[in-house]
C-alpha atoms as a PDB file:
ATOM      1  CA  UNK A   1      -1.015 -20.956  13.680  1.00  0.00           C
ATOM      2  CA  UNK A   2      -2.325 -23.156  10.653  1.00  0.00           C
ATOM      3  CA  UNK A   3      -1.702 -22.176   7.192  1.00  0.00           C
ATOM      4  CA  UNK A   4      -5.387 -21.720   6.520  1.00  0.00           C
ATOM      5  CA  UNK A   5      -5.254 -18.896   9.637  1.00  0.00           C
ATOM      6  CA  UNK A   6      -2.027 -17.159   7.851  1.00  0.00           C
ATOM      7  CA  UNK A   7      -3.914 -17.271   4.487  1.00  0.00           C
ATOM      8  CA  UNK A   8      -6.955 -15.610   6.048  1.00  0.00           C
ATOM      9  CA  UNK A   9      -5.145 -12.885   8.158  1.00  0.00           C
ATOM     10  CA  UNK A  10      -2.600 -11.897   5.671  1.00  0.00           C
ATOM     11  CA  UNK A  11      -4.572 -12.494   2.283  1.00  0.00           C
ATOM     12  CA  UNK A  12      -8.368 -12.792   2.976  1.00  0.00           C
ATOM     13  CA  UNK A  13     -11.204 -10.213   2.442  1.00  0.00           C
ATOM     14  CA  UNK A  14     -10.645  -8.759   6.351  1.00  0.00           C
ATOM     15  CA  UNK A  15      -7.019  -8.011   5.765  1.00  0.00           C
ATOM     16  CA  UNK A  16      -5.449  -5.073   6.478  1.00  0.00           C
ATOM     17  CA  UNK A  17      -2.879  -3.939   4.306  1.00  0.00           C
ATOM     18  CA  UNK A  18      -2.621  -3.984   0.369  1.00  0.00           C
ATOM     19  CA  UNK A  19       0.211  -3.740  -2.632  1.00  0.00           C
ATOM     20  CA  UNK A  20       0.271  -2.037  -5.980  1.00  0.00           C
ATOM     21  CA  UNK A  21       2.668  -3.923  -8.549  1.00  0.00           C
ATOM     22  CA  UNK A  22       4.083  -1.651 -11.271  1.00  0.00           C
ATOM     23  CA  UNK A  23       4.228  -3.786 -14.369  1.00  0.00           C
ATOM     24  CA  UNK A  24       6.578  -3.221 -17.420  1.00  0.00           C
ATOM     25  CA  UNK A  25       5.861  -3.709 -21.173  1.00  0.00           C
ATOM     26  CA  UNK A  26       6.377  -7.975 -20.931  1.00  0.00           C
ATOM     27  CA  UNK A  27       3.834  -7.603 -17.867  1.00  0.00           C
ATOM     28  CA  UNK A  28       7.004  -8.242 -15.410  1.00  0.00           C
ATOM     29  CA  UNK A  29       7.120  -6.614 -11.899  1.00  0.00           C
ATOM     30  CA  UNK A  30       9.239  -4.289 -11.749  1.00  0.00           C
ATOM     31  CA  UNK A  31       7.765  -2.534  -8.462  1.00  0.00           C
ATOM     32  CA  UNK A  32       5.666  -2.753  -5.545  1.00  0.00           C
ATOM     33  CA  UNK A  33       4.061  -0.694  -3.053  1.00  0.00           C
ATOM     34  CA  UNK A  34       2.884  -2.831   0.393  1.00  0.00           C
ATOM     35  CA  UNK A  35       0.307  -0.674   2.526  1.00  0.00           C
ATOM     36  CA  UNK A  36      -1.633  -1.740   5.461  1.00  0.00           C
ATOM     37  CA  UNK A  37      -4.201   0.595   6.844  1.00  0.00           C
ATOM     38  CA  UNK A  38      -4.993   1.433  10.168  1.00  0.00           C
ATOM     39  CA  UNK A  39      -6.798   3.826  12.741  1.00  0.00           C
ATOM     40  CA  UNK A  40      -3.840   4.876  15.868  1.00  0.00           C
ATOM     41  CA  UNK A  41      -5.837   8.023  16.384  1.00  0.00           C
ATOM     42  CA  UNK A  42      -9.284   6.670  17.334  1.00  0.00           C
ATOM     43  CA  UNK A  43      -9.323   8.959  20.509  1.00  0.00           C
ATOM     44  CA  UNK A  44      -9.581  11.701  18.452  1.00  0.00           C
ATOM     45  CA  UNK A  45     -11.675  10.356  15.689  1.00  0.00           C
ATOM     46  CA  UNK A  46      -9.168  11.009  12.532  1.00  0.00           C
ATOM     47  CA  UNK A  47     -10.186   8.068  10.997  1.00  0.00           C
ATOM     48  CA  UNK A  48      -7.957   5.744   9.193  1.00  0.00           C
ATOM     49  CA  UNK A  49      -4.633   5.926   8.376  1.00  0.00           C
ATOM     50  CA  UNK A  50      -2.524   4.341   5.260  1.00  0.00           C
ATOM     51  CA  UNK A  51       0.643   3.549   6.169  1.00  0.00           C
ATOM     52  CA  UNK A  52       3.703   2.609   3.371  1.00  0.00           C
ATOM     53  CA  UNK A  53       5.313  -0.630   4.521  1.00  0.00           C
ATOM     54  CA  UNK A  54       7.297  -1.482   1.398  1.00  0.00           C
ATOM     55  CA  UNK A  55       8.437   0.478  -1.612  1.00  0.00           C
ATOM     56  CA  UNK A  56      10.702  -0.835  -3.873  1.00  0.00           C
ATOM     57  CA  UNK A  57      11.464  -0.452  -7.380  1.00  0.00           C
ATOM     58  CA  UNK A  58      14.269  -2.352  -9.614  1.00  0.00           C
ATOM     59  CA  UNK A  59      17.250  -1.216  -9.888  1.00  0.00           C
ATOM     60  CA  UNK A  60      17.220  -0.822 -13.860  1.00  0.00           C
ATOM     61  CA  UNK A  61      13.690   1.032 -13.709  1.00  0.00           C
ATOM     62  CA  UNK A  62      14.989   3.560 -10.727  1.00  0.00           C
ATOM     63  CA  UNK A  63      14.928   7.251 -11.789  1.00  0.00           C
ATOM     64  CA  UNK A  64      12.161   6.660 -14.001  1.00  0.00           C
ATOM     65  CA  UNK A  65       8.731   7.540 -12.439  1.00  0.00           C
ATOM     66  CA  UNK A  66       7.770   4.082 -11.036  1.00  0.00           C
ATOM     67  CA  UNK A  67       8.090   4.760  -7.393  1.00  0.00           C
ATOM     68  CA  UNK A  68       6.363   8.221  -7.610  1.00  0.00           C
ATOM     69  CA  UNK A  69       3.731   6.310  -9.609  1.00  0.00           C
ATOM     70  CA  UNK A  70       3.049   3.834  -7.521  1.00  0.00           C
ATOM     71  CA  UNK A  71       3.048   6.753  -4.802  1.00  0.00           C
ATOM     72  CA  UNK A  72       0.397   8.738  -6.672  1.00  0.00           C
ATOM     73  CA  UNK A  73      -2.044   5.664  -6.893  1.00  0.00           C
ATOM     74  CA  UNK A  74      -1.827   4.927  -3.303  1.00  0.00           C
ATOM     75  CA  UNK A  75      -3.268   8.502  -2.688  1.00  0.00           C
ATOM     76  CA  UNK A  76      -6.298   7.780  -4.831  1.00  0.00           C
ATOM     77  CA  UNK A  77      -6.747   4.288  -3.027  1.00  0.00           C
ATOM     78  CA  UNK A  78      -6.214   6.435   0.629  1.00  0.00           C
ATOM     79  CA  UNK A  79      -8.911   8.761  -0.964  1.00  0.00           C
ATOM     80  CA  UNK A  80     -11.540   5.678  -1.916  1.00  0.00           C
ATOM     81  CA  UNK A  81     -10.913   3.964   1.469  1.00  0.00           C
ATOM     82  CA  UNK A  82     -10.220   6.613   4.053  1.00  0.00           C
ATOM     83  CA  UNK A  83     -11.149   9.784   5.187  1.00  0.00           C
ATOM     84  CA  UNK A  84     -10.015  12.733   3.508  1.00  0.00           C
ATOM     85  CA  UNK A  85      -6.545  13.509   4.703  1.00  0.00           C
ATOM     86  CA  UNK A  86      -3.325  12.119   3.197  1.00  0.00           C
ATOM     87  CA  UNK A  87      -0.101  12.734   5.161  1.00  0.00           C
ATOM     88  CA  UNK A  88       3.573  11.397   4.934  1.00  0.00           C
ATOM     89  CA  UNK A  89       5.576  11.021   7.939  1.00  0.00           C
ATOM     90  CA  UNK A  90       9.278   9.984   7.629  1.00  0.00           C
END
């Protein structure tokens, strides 16, 4: 495993999974949403799936919106790159 290889697979234009970054008014993070999308139901031709591998939001911005925000955007992406079916599983 090379660096080059890593950068490829985790950051290049054939990865699979994504973030959102929620920015504040100074253009700081103050949370992200990490997605990776995928197809475990390809036997019975579902199509892909998005699947929510990180969600976190500051401490001092909780209880605000951000998280639901960031939430609400990912269904738009799931609607622009998948089929047309957005679940949540626990």
């Amino acid at each position: 495993m090379t660096r080059d290889v890593l950068e490829k697979d985790l950051f290049g234009a054939d990865a699979d999974w994504d973030g959102l970054v929620a920015v504040d008014a100074k253009d700081e993070p103050i949370g992200l949403l990490f997605y990776s999308i995928t197809n475990l139901f390809r036997a019975y031709n579902y199509g892909a799936m998005i699947q929510i591998d990180e969600l976190y939001v500051k401490s001092d911005f909780r209880k605000q919106g951000i998280g639901e925000a960031l939430v609400k955007r990912l269904a738009e992406v799931a609607q622009e790159k998948t089929s047309n079916e957005f679940m949540f599983g626990v």
